[in-house]
Protein backbone atom coordinates (compact mmCIF):
# COMPACT_ATOMS: atom_id res chain seq x y z
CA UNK A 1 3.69 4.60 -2.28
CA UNK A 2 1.34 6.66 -4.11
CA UNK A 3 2.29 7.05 -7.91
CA UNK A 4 0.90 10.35 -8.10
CA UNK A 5 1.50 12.49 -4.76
CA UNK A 6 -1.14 15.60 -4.03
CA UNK A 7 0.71 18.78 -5.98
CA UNK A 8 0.17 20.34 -2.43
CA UNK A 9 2.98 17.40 -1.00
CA UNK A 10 5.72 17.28 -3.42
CA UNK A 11 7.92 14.67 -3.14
CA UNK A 12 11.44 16.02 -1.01
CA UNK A 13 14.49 16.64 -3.62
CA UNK A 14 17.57 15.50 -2.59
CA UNK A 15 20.42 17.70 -2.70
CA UNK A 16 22.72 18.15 -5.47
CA UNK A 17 26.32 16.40 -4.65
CA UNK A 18 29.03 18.90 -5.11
CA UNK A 19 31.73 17.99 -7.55
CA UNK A 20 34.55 16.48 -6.64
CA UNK A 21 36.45 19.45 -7.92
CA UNK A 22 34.54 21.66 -5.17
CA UNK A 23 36.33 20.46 -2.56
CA UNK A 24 39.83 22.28 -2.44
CA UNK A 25 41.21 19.38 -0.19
CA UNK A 26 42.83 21.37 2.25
CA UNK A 27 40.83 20.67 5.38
CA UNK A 28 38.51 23.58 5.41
CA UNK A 29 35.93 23.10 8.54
CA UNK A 30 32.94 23.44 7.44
CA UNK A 31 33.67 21.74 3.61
CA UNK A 32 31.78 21.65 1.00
CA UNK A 33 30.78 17.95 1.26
CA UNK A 34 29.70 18.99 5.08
CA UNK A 35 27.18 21.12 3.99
CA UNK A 36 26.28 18.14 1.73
CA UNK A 37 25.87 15.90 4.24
CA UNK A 38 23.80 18.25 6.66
CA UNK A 39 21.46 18.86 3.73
CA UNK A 40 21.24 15.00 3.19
CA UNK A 41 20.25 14.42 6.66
CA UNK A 42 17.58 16.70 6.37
CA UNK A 43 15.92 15.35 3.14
CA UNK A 44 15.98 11.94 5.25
CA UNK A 45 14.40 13.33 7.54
CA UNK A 46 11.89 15.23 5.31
CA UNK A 47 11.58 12.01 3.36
CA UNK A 48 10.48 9.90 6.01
CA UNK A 49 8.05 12.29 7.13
CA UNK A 50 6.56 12.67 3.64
CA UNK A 51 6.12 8.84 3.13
CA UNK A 52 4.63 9.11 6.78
CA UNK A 53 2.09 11.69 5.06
CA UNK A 54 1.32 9.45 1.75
CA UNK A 55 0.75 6.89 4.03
CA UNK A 56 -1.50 8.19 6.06
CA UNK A 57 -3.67 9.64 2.77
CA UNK A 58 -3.86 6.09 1.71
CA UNK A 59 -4.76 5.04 4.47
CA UNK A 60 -7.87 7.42 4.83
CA UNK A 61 -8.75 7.18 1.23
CA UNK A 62 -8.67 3.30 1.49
CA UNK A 63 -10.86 4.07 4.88
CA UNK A 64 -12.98 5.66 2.74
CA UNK A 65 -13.60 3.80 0.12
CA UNK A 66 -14.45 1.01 2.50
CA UNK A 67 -17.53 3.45 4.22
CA UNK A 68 -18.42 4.28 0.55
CA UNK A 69 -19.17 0.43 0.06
CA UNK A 70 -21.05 -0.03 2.58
């Protein structure tokens, strides 16, 4: 993983947790902690395809240093 992603690419933020003293415990559908875990699946989802994207731009850069070599 590249120390030093492309300012273009940021890395995905995760989101914030709410406070246990958010949640009013009284079985509200959707809860706060639902929304929480909807927005966690998505930065999982947008994490993996970032790390996909560094990948790749190693990849192509190591690619590319190897042509430059030779």
């Amino acid at each position: 993983m590249p120390h030093n992603p492309p300012a273009d690419d940021p890395r995905p933020v995760p989101p914030e947790r709410p406070g246990d003293d958010e949640c009013c415990q009284s079985g509200c559908d959707p809860c706060v902690f639902d929304y929480y875990y909807q927005e966690m699946d998505r930065y999982r989802d947008e994490l993996k395809a970032w790390e996909a994207r560094q990948a790749a731009r190693e990849a192509a850069a190591a690619a590319h240093a190897e042509d430059s070599q030779t």
